[in-house]
C-alpha atoms as a PDB file:
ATOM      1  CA  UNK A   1     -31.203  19.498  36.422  1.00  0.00           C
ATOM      2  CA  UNK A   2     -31.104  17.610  33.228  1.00  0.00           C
ATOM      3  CA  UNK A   3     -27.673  19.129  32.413  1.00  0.00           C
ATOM      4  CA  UNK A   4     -26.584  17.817  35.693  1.00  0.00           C
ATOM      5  CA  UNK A   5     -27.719  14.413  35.056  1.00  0.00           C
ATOM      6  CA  UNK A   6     -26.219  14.824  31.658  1.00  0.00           C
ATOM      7  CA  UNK A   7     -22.589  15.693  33.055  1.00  0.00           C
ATOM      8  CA  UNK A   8     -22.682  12.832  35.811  1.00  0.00           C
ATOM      9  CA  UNK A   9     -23.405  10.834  32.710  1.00  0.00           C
ATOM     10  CA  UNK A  10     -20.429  11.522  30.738  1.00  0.00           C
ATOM     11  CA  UNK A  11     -18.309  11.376  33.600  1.00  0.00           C
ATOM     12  CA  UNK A  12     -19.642   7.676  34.614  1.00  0.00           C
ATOM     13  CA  UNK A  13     -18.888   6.886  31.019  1.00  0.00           C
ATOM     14  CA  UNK A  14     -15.271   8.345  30.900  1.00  0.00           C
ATOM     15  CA  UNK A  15     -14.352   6.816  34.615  1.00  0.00           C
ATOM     16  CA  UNK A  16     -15.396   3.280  32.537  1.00  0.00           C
ATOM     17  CA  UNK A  17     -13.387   4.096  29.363  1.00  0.00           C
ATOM     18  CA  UNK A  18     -10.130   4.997  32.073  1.00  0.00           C
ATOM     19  CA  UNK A  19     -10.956   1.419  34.052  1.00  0.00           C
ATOM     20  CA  UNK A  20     -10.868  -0.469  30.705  1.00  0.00           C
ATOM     21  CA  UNK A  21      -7.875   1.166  29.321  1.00  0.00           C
ATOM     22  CA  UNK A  22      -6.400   0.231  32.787  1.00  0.00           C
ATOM     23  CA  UNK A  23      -7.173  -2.946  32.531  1.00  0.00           C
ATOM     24  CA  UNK A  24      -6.384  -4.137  28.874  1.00  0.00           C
ATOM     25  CA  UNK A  25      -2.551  -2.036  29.306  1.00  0.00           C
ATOM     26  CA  UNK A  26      -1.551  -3.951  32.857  1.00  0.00           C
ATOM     27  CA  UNK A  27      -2.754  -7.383  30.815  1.00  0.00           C
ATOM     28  CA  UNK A  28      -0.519  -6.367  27.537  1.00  0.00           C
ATOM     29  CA  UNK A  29       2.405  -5.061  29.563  1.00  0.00           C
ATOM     30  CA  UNK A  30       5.202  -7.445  30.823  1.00  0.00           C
ATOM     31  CA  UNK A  31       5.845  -7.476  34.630  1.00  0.00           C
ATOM     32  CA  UNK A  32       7.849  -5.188  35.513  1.00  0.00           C
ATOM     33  CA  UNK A  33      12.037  -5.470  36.789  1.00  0.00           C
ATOM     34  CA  UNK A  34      11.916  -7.637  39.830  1.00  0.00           C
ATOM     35  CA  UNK A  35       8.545  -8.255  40.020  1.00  0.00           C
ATOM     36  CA  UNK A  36       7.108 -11.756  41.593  1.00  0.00           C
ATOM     37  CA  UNK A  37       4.804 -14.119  40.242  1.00  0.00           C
ATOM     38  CA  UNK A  38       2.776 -13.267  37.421  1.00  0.00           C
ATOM     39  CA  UNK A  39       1.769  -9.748  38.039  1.00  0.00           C
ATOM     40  CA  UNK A  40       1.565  -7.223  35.436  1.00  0.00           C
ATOM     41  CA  UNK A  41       2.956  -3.975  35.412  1.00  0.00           C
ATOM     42  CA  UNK A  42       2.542  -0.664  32.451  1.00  0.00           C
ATOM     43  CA  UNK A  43       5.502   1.114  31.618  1.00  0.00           C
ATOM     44  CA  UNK A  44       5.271   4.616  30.261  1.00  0.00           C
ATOM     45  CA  UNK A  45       7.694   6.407  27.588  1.00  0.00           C
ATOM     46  CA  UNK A  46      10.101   8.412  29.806  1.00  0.00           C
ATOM     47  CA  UNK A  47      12.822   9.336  27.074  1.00  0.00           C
ATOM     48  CA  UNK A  48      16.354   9.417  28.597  1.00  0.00           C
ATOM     49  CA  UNK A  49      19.705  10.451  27.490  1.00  0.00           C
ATOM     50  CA  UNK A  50      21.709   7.940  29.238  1.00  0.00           C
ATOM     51  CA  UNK A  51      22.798   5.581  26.568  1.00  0.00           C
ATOM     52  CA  UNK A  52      23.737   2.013  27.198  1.00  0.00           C
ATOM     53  CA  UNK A  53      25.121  -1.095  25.589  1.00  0.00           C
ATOM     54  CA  UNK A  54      25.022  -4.524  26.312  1.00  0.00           C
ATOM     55  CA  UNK A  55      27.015  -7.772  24.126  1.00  0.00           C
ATOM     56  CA  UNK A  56      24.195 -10.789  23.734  1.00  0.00           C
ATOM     57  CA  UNK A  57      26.402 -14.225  23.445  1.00  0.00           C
ATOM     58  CA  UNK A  58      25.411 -16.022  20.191  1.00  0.00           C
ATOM     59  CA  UNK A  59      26.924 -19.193  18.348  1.00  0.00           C
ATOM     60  CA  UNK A  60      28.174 -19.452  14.849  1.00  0.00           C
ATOM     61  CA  UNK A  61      24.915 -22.059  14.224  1.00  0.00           C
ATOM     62  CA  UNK A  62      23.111 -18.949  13.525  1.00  0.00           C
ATOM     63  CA  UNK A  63      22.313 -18.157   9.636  1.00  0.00           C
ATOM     64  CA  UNK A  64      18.634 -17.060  10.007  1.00  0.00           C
ATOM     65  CA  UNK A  65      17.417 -13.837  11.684  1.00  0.00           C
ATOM     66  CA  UNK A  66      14.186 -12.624  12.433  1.00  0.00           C
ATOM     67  CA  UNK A  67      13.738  -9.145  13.935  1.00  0.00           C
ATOM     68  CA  UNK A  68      10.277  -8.537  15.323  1.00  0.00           C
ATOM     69  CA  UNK A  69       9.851  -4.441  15.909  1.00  0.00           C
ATOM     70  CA  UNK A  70      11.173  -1.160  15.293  1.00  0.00           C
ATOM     71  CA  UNK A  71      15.079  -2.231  15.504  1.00  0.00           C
ATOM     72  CA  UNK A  72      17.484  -0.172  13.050  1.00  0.00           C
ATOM     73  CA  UNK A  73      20.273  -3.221  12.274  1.00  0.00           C
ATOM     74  CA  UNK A  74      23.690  -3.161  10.621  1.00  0.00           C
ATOM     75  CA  UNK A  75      24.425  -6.787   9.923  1.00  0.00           C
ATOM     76  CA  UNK A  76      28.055  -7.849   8.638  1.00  0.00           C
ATOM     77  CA  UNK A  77      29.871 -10.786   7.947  1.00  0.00           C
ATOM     78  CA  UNK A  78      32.734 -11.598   9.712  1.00  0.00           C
ATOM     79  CA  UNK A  79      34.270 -14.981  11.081  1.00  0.00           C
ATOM     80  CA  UNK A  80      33.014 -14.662  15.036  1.00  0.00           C
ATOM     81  CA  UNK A  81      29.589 -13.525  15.841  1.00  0.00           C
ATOM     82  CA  UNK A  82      29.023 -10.872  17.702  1.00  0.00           C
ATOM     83  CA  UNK A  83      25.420  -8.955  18.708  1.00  0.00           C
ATOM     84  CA  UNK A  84      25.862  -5.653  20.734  1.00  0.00           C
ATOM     85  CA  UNK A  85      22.381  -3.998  21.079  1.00  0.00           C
ATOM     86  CA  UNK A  86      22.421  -0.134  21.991  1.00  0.00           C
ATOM     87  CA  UNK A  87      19.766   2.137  23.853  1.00  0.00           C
ATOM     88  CA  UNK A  88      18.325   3.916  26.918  1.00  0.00           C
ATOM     89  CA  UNK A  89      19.564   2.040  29.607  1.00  0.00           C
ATOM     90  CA  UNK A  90      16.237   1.822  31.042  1.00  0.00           C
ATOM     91  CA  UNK A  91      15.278   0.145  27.856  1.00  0.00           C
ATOM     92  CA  UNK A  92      17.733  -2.403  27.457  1.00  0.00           C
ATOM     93  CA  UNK A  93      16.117  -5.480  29.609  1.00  0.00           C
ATOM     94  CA  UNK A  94      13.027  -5.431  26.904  1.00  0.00           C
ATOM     95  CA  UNK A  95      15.182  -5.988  24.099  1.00  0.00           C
ATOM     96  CA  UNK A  96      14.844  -9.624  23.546  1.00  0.00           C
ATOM     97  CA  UNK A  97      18.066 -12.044  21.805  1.00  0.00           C
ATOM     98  CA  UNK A  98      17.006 -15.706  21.830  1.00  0.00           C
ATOM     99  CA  UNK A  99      18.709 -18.592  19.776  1.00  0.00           C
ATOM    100  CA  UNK A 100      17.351 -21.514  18.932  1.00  0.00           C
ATOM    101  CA  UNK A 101      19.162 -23.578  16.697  1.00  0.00           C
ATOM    102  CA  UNK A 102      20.084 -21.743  13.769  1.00  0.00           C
ATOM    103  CA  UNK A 103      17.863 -19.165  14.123  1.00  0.00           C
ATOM    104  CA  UNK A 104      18.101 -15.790  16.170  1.00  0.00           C
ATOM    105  CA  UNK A 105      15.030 -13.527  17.346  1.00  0.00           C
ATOM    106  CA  UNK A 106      15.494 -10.067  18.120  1.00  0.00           C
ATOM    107  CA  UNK A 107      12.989  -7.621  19.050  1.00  0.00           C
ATOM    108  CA  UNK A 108      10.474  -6.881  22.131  1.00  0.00           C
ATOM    109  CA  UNK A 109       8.824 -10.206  22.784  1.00  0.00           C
ATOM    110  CA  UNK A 110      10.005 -11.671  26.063  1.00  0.00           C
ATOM    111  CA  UNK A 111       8.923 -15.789  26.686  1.00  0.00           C
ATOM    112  CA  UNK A 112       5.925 -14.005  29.596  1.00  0.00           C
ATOM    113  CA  UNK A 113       4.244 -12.234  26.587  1.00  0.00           C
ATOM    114  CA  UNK A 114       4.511  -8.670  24.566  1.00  0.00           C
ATOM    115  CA  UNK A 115       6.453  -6.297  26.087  1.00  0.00           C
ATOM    116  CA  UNK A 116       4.227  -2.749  25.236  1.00  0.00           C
ATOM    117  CA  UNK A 117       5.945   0.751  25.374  1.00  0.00           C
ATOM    118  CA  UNK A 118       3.422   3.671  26.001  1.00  0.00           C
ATOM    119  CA  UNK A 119       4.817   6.492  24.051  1.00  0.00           C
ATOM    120  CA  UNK A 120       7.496   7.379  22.383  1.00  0.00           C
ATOM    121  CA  UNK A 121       9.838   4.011  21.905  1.00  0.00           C
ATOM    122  CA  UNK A 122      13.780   4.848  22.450  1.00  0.00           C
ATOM    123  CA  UNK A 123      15.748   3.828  18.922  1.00  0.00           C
ATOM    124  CA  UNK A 124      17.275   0.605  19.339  1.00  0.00           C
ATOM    125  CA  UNK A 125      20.349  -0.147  17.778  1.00  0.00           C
ATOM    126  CA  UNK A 126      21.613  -3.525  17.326  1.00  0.00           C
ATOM    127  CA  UNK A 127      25.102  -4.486  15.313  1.00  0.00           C
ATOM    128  CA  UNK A 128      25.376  -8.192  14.426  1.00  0.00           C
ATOM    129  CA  UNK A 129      28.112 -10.254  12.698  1.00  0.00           C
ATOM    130  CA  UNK A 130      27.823 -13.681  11.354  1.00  0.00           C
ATOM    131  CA  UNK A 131      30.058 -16.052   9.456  1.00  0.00           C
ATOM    132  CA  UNK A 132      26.562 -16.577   6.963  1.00  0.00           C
ATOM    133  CA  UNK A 133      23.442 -15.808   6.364  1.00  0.00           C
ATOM    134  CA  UNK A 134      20.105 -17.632   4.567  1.00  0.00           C
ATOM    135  CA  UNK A 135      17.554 -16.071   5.616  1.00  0.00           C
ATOM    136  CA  UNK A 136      16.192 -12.590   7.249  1.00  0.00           C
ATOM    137  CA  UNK A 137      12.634 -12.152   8.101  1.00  0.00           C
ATOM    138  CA  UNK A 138      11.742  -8.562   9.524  1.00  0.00           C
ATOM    139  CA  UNK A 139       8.325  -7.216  10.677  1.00  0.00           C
ATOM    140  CA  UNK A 140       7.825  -3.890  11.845  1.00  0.00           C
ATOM    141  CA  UNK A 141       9.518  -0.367  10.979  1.00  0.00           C
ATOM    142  CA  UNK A 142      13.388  -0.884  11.387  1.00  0.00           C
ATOM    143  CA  UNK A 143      16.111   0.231   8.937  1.00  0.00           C
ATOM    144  CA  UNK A 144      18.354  -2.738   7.903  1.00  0.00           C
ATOM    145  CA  UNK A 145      21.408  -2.690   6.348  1.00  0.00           C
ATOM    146  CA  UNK A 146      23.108  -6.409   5.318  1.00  0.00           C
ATOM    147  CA  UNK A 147      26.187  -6.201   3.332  1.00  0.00           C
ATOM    148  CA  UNK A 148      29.387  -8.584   2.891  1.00  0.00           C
ATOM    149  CA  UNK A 149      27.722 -12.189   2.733  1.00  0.00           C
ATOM    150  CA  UNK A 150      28.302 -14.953  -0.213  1.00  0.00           C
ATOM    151  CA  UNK A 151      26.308 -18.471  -0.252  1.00  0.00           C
ATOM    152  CA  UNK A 152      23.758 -20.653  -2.598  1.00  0.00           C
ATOM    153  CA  UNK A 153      20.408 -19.229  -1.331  1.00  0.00           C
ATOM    154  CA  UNK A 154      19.116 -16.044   0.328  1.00  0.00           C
ATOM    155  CA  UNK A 155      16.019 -15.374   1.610  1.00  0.00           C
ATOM    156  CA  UNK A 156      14.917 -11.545   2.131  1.00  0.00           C
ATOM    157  CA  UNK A 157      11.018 -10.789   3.895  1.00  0.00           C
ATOM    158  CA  UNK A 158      10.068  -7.807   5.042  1.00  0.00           C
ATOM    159  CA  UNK A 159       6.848  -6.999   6.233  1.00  0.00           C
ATOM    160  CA  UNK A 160       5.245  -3.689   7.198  1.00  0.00           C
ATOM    161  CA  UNK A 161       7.221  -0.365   7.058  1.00  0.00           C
ATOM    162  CA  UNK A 162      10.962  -0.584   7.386  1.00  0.00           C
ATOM    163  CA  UNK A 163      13.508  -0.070   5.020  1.00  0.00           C
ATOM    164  CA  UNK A 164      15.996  -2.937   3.619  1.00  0.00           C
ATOM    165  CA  UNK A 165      19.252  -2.088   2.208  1.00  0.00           C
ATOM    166  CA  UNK A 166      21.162  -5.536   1.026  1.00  0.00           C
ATOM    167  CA  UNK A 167      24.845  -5.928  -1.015  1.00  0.00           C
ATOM    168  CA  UNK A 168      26.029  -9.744  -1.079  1.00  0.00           C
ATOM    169  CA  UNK A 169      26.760 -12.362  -3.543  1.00  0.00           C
ATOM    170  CA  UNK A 170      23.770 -15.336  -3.787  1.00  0.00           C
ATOM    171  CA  UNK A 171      23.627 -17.595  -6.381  1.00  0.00           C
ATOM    172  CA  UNK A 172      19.764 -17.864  -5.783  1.00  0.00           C
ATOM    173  CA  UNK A 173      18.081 -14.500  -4.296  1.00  0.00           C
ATOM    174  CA  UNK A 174      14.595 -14.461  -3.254  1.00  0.00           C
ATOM    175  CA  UNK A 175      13.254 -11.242  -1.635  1.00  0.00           C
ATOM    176  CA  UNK A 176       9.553 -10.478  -0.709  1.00  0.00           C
ATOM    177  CA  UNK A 177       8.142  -7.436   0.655  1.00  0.00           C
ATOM    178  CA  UNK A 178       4.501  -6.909   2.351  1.00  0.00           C
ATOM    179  CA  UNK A 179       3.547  -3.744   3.013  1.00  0.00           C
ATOM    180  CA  UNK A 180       4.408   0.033   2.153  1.00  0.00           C
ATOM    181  CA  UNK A 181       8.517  -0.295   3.041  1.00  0.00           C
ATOM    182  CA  UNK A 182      11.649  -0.180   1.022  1.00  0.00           C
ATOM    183  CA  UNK A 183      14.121  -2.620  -0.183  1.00  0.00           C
ATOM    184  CA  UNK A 184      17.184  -2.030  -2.382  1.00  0.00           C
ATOM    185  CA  UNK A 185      19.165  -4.977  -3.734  1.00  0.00           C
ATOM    186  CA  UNK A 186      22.632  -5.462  -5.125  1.00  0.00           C
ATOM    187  CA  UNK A 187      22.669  -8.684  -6.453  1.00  0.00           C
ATOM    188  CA  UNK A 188      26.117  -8.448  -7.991  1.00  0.00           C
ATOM    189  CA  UNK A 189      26.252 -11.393  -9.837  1.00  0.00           C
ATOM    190  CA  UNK A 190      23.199 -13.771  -9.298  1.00  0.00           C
ATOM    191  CA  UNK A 191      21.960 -17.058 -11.388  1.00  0.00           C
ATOM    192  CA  UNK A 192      18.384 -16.544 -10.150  1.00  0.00           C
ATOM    193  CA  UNK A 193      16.362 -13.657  -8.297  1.00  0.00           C
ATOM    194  CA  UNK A 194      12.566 -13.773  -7.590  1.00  0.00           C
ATOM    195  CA  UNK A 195      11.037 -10.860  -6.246  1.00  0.00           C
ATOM    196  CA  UNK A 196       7.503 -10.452  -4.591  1.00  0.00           C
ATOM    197  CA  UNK A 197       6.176  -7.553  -3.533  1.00  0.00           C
ATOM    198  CA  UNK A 198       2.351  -7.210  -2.496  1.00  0.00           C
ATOM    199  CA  UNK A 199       1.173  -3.732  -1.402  1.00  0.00           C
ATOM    200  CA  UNK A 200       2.679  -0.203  -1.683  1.00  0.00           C
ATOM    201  CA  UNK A 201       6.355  -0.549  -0.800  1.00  0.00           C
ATOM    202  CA  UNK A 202       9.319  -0.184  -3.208  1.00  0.00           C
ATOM    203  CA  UNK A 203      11.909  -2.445  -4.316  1.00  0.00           C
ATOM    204  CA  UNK A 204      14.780  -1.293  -6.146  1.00  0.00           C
ATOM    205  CA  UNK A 205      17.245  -3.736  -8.059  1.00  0.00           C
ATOM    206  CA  UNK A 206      21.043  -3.449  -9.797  1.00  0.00           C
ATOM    207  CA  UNK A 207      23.865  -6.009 -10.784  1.00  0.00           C
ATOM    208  CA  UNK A 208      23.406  -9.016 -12.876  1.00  0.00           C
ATOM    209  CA  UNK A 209      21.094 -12.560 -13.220  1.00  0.00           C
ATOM    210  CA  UNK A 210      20.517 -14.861 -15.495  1.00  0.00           C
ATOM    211  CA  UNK A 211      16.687 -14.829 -14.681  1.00  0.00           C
ATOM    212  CA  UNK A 212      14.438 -12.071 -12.825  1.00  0.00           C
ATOM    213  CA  UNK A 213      11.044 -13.582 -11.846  1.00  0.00           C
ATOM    214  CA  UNK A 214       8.838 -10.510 -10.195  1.00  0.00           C
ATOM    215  CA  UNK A 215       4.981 -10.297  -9.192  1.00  0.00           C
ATOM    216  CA  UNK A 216       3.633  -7.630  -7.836  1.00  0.00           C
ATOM    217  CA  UNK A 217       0.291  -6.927  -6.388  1.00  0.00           C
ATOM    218  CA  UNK A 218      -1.280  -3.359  -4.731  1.00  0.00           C
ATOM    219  CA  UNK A 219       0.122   0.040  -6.015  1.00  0.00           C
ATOM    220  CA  UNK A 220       3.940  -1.031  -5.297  1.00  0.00           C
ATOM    221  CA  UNK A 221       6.844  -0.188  -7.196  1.00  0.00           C
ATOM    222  CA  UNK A 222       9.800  -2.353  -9.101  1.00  0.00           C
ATOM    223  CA  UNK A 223      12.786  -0.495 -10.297  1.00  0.00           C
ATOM    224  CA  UNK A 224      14.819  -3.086 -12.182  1.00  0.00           C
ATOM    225  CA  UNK A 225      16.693  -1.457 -14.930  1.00  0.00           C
ATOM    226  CA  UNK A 226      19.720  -1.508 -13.510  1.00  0.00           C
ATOM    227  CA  UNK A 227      19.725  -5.417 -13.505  1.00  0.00           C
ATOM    228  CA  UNK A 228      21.037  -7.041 -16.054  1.00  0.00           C
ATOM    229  CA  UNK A 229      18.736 -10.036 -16.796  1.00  0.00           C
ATOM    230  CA  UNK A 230      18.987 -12.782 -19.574  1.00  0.00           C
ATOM    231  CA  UNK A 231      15.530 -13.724 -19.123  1.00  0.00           C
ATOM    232  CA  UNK A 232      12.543 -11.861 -17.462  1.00  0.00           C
ATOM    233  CA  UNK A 233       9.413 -13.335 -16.232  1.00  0.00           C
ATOM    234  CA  UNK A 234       6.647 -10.492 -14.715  1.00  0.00           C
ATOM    235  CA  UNK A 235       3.248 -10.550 -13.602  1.00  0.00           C
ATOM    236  CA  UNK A 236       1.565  -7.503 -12.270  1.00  0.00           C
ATOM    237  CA  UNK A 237      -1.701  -7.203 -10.862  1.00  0.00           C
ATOM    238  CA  UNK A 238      -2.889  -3.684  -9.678  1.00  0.00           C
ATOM    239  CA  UNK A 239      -2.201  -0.588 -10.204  1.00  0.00           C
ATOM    240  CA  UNK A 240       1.755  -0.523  -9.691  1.00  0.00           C
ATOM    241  CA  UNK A 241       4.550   0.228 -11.897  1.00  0.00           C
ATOM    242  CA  UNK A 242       7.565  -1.937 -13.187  1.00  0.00           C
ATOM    243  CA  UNK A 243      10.673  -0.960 -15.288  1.00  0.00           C
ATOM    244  CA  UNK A 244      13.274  -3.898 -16.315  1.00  0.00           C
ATOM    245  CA  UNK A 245      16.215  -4.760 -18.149  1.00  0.00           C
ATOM    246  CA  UNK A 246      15.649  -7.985 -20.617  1.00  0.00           C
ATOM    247  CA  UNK A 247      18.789  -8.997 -22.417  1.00  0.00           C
ATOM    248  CA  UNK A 248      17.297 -12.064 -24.182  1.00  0.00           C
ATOM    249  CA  UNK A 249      13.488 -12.825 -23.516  1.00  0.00           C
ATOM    250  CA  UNK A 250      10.505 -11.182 -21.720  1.00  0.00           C
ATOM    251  CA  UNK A 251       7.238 -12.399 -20.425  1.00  0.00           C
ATOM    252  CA  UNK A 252       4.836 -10.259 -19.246  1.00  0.00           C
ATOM    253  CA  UNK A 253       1.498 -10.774 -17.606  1.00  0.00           C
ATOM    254  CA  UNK A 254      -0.606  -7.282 -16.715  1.00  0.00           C
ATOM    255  CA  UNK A 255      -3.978  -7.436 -15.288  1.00  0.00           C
ATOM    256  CA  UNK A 256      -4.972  -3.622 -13.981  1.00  0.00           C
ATOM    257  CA  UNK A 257      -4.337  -0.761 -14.669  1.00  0.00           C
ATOM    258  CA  UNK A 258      -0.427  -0.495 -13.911  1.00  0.00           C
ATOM    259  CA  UNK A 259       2.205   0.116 -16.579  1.00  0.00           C
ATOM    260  CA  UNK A 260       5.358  -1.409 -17.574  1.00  0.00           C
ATOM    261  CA  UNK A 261       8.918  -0.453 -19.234  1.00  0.00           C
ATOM    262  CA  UNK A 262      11.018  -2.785 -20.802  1.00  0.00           C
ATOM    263  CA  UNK A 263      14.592  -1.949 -21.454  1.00  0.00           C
ATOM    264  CA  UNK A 264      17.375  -4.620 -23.662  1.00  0.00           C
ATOM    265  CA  UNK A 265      15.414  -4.935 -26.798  1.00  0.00           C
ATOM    266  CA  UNK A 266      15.273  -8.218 -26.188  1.00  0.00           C
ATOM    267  CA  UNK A 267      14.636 -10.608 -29.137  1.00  0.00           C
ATOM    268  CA  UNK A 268      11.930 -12.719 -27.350  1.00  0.00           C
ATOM    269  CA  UNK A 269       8.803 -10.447 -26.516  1.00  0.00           C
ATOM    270  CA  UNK A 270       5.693 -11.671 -24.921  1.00  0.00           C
ATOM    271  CA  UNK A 271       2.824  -9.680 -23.254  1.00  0.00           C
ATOM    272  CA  UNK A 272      -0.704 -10.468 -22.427  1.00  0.00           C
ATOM    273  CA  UNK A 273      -2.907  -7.023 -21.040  1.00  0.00           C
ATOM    274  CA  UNK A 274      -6.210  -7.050 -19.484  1.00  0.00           C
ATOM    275  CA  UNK A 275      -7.176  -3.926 -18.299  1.00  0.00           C
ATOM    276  CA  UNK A 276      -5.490  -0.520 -19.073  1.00  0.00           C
ATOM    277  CA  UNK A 277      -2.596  -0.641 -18.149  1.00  0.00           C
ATOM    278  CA  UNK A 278       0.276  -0.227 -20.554  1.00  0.00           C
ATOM    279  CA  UNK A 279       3.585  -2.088 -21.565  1.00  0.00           C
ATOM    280  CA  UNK A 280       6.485   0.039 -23.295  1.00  0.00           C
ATOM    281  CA  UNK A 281       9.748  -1.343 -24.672  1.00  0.00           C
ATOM    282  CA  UNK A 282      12.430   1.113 -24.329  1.00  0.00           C
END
């Protein structure tokens, strides 16, 4: 008997579980295609080999992008804009493009709330060309890749897990990351380039500036000897690693237990350690 009672226990429990689960997916979930009024709808994964493609209209106003979700984006320049976004067909009405003013949102977040795939998300593709760019924010796990743009200032942020792959001339760079992704930047030939990076991601740096300002915080990683910089300012706190190239002058700051390489044999050395960590000059 009391394994009876036990059994119509567990099921009462797991029929509650199923109702609340219910619940909270129909009240994240958009409504569905079609659907009146405000109801809600959920939408299960249902991966599908039928491909489609669809051109978003967008003005040449547009210089800053954010991308909000797991979008893998080749950006150009090029004197029309253009956006063409590729996936399942089925998929395709939940990838949102809105402009407003100069700035361009792309990802899964529709004006009636978050649009939530159960399951396994179809890869969205998404090719956009702009006459210029100043800023990109990104948050989420896409792959980026930004190449052919010129102009004063550039502004790189990505947060979370995606991978950033940049090659433009910027007189002023400045490129954060938050979280454990990847960037790679080819400055070519930059004045200025400041460079955050809090958590475990990697950020790896080549061509030339006058002045490389980097702080790092977490376990992350800066790979900066293949940028030629006059003048380096770095402050590390944590446990990550740094290795730079100083022509002229170095300043380092390192509190934790991370380590640093210094390339150039630069003339002007100064470094201030608390903690164990370790600063080499190469």
């Amino acid at each position: 008997m009391r394994t009876l009672i036990n059994v119509g226990l567990a099921l009462l429990a797991s029929a509650a579980v199923l109702v609340a689960i219910t619940y909270v997916t129909l009240r994240i979930n958009g409504p569905a295609p079609g659907a009146a009024g405000n109801g809600w709808t959920t939408t299960f994964s249902t991966r599908s080999e039928d491909q489609g493609s669809e051109a978003r209209t967008i003005t040449p106003e547009v210089v800053k992008l954010e991308l909000d979700g797991p979008v893998e984006l080749t950006l150009k320049q090029g004197p029309v804009p253009a956006l063409t976004v590729r996936t399942d067909k089925s998929w395709l009405q939940r990838v949102v493009s809105e402009q407003e003013g100069d700035r361009l949102r792309l990802g899964y977040r529709g004006r009636e709330g978050w649009h939530i795939y159960l399951g396994s998300t179809p890869t969205v593709r998404a090719e956009l060309v702009l006459p210029a760019l100043e800023e990109l924010v990104s948050k989420g796990s896409g792959d980026f890749d930004v190449s052919g743009f010129s102009g004063e200032r550039l502004n790189l942020v990505l947060k979370g897990s995606g991978d950033l792959s940049f090659n433009g001339q910027y007189r002023q760079i400045f490129a954060k990351l938050a979280g454990s992704g990847d960037m790679k930047l080819d400055a070519r030939d930059a004045e200025n380039l400041d460079v955050e990076l809090h958590g475990s991601g990697d950020i790896t740096t080549r061509g030339h500036s006058r002045t490389l300002k980097a702080e790092l915080k977490g376990s992350g990683s800066l790979h900066a000897q293949h940028l030629e910089a006059d003048a380096v300012e770095l402050a590390l706190s944590g446990s990550g690693d740094v290795t730079v190239y100083a022509r002229l002058s170095v300043d380092v700051r390192l509190n934790g237990s991370g380590s640093v390489d210094i390339y150039g044999d630069p003339a002007q050395r100064n470094s201030r350690v608390n903690g164990s960590g370790k600063v080499s000059w190469k």
